[in-house]
N, C-alpha and C. Protein backbone atom coordinates (compact mmCIF):
# COMPACT_ATOMS: atom_id res chain seq x y z
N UNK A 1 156.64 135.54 133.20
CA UNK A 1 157.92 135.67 133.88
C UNK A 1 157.68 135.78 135.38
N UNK A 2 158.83 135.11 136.25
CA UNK A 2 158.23 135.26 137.57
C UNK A 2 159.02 136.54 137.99
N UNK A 3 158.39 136.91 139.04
CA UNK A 3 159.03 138.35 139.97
C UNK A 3 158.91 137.88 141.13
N UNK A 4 160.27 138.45 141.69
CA UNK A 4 161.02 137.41 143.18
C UNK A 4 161.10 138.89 144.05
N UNK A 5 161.14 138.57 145.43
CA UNK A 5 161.37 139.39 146.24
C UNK A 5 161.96 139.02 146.81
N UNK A 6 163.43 138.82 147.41
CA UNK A 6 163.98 138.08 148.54
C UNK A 6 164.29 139.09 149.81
N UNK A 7 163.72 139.06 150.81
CA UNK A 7 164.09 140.16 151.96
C UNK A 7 164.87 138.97 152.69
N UNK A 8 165.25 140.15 153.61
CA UNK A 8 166.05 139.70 154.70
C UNK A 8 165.61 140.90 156.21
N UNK A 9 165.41 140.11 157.40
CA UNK A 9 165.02 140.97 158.06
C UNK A 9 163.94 140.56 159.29
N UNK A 10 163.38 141.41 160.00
CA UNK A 10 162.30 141.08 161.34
C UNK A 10 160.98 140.87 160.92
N UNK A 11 160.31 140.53 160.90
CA UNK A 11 158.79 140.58 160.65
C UNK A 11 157.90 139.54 160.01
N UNK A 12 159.00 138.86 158.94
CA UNK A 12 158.49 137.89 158.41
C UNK A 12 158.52 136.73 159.23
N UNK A 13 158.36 135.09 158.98
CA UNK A 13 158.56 134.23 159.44
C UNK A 13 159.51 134.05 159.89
N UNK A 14 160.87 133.93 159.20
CA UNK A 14 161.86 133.74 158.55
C UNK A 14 163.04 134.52 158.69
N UNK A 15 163.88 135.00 159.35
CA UNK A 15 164.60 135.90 158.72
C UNK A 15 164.88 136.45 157.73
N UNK A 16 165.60 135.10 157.02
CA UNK A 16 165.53 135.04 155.36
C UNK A 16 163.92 134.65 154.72
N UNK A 17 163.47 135.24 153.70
CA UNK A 17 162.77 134.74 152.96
C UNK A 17 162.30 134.93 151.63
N UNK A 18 161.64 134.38 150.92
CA UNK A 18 161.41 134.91 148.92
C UNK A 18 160.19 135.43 148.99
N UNK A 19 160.01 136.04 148.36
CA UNK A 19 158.58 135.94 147.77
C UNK A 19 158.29 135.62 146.25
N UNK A 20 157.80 134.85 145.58
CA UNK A 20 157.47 134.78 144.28
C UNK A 20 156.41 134.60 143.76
N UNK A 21 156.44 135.54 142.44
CA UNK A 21 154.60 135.99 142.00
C UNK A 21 154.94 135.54 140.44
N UNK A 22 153.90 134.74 140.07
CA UNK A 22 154.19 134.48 138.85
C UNK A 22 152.15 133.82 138.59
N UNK A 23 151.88 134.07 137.33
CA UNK A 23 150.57 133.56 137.30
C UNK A 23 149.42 134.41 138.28
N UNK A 24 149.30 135.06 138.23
CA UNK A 24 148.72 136.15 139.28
C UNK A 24 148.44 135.42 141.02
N UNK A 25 149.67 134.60 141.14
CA UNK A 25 149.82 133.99 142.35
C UNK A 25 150.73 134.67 142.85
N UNK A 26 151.04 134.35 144.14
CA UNK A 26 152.07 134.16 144.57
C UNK A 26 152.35 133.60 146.61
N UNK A 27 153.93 133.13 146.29
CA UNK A 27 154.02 132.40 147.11
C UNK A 27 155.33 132.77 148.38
N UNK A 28 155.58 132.30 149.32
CA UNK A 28 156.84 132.67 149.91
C UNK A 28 157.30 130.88 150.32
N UNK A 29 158.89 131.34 150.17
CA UNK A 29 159.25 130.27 150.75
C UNK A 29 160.50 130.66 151.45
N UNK A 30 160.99 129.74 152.77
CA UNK A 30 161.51 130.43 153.42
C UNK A 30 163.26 130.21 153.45
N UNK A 31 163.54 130.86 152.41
CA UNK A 31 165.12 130.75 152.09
C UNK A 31 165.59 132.15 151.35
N UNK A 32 166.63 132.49 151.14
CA UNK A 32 166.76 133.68 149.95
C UNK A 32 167.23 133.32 148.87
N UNK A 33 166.40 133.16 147.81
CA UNK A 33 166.71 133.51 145.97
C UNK A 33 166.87 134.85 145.45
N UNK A 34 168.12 134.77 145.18
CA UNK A 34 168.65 135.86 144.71
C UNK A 34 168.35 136.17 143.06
N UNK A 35 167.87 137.11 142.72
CA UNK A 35 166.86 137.14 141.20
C UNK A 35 168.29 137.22 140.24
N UNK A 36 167.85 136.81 139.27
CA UNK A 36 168.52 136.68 137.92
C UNK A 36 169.38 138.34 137.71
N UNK A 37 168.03 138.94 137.46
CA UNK A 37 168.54 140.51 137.16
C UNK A 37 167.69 141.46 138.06
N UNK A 38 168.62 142.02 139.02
CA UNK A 38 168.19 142.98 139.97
C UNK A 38 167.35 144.38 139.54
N UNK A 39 165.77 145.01 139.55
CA UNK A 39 165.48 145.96 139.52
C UNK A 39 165.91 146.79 140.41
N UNK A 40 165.23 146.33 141.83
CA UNK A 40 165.27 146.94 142.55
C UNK A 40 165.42 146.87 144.09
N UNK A 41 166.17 147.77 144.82
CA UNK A 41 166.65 147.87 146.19
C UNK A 41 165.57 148.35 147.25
N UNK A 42 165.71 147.75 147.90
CA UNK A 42 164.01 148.50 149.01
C UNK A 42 164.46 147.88 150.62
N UNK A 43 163.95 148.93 151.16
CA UNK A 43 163.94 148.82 153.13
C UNK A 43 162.42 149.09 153.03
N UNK A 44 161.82 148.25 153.63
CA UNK A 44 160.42 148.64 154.22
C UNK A 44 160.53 148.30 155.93
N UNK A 45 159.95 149.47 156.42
CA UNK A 45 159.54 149.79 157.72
C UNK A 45 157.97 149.90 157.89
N UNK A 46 157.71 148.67 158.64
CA UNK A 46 155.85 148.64 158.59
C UNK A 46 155.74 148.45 160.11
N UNK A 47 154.60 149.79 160.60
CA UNK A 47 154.42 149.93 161.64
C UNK A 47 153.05 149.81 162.02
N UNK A 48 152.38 149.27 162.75
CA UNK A 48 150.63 149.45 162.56
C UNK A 48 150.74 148.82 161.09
N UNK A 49 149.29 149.96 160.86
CA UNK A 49 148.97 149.86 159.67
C UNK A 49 149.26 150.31 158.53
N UNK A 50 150.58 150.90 158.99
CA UNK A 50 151.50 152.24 158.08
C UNK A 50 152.93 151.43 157.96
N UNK A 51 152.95 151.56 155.85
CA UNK A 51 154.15 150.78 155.43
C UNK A 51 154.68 151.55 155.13
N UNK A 52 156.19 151.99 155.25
CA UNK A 52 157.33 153.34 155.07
C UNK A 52 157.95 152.75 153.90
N UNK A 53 158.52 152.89 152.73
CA UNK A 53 159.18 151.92 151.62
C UNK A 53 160.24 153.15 151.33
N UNK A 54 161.06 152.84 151.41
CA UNK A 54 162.70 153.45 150.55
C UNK A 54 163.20 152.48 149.68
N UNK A 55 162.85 153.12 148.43
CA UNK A 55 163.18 152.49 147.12
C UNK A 55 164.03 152.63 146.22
N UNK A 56 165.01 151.94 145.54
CA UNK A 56 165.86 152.63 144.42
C UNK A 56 164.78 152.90 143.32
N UNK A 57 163.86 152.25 142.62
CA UNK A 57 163.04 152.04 141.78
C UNK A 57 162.17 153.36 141.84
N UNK A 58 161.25 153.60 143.01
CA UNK A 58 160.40 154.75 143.34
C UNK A 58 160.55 155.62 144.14
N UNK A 59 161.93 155.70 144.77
CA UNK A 59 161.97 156.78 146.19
C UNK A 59 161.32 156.20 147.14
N UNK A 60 160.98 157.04 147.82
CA UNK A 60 159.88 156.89 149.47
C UNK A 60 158.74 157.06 149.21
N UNK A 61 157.92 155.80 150.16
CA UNK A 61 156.34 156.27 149.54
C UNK A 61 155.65 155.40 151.09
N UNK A 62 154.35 156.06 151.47
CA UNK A 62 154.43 155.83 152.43
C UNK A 62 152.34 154.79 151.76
N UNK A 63 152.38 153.79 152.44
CA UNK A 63 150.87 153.39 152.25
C UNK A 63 150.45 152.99 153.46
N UNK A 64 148.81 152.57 153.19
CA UNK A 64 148.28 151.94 154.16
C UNK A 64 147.88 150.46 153.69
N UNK A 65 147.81 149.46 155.30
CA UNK A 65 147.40 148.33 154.98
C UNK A 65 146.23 147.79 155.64
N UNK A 66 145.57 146.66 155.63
CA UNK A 66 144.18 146.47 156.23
C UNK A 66 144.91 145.83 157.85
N UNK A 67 145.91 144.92 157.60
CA UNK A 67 146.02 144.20 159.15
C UNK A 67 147.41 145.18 159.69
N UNK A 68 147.89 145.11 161.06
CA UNK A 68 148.72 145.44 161.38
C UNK A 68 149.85 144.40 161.91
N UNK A 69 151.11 145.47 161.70
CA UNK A 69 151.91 144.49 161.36
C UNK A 69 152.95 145.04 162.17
N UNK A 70 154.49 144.59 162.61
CA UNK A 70 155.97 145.33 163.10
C UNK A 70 156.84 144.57 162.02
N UNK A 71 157.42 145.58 161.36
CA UNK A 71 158.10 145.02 160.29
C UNK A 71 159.20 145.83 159.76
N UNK A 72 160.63 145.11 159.87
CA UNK A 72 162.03 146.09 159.39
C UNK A 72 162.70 144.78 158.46
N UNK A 73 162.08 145.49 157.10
CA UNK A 73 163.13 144.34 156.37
C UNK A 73 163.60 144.98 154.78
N UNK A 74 165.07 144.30 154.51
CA UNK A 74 165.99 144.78 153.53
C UNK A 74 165.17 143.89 152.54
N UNK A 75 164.93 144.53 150.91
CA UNK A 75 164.93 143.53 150.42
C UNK A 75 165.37 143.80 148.98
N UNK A 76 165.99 142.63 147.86
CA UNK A 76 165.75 143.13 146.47
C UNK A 76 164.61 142.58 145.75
N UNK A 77 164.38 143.17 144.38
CA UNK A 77 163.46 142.87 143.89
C UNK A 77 164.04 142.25 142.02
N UNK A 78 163.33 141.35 141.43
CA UNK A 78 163.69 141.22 139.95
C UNK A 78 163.47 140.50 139.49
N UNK A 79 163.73 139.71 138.53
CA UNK A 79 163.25 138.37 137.68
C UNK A 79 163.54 137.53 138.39
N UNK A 80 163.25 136.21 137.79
CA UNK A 80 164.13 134.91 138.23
C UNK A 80 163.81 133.90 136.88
């Protein structure tokens, strides 16, 4: 089954864009697909190397990443 991410927002290429993982791939393309059935709601704020995530799915959780990044984007998450 594939799992879609469509954000909307600063940081990416794109304003709009997908992400889709299916086959232990995955890919972006730069439009918004809106998933079949919605899990989940998320704002990520990525600053440096520090990603801030507000989640409906998990709450707030804060990680680290290897490259640095400036990043404010809405996104949902779910099938397609």
């Amino acid at each position: 089954m594939k799992k879609i991410f469509a954000e909307m927002g600063l940081g990416n290429e794109t304003f709009f864009s997908t992400e889709i993982e299916e086959d232990g791939g995955e890919y972006r393309v730069p439009k918004f697909i809106k998933p079949n059935k919605i899990s989940d709601r998320y704002l990520r704020f990525w600053i440096g190397k520090r990603v801030f995530i507000l989640s409906t799915r998990d709450g707030f959780k804060i990680s680290k990443r290897d490259r640095n990044k400036l990043k404010l984007v809405f996104g949902i998450a779910g099938d397609l």
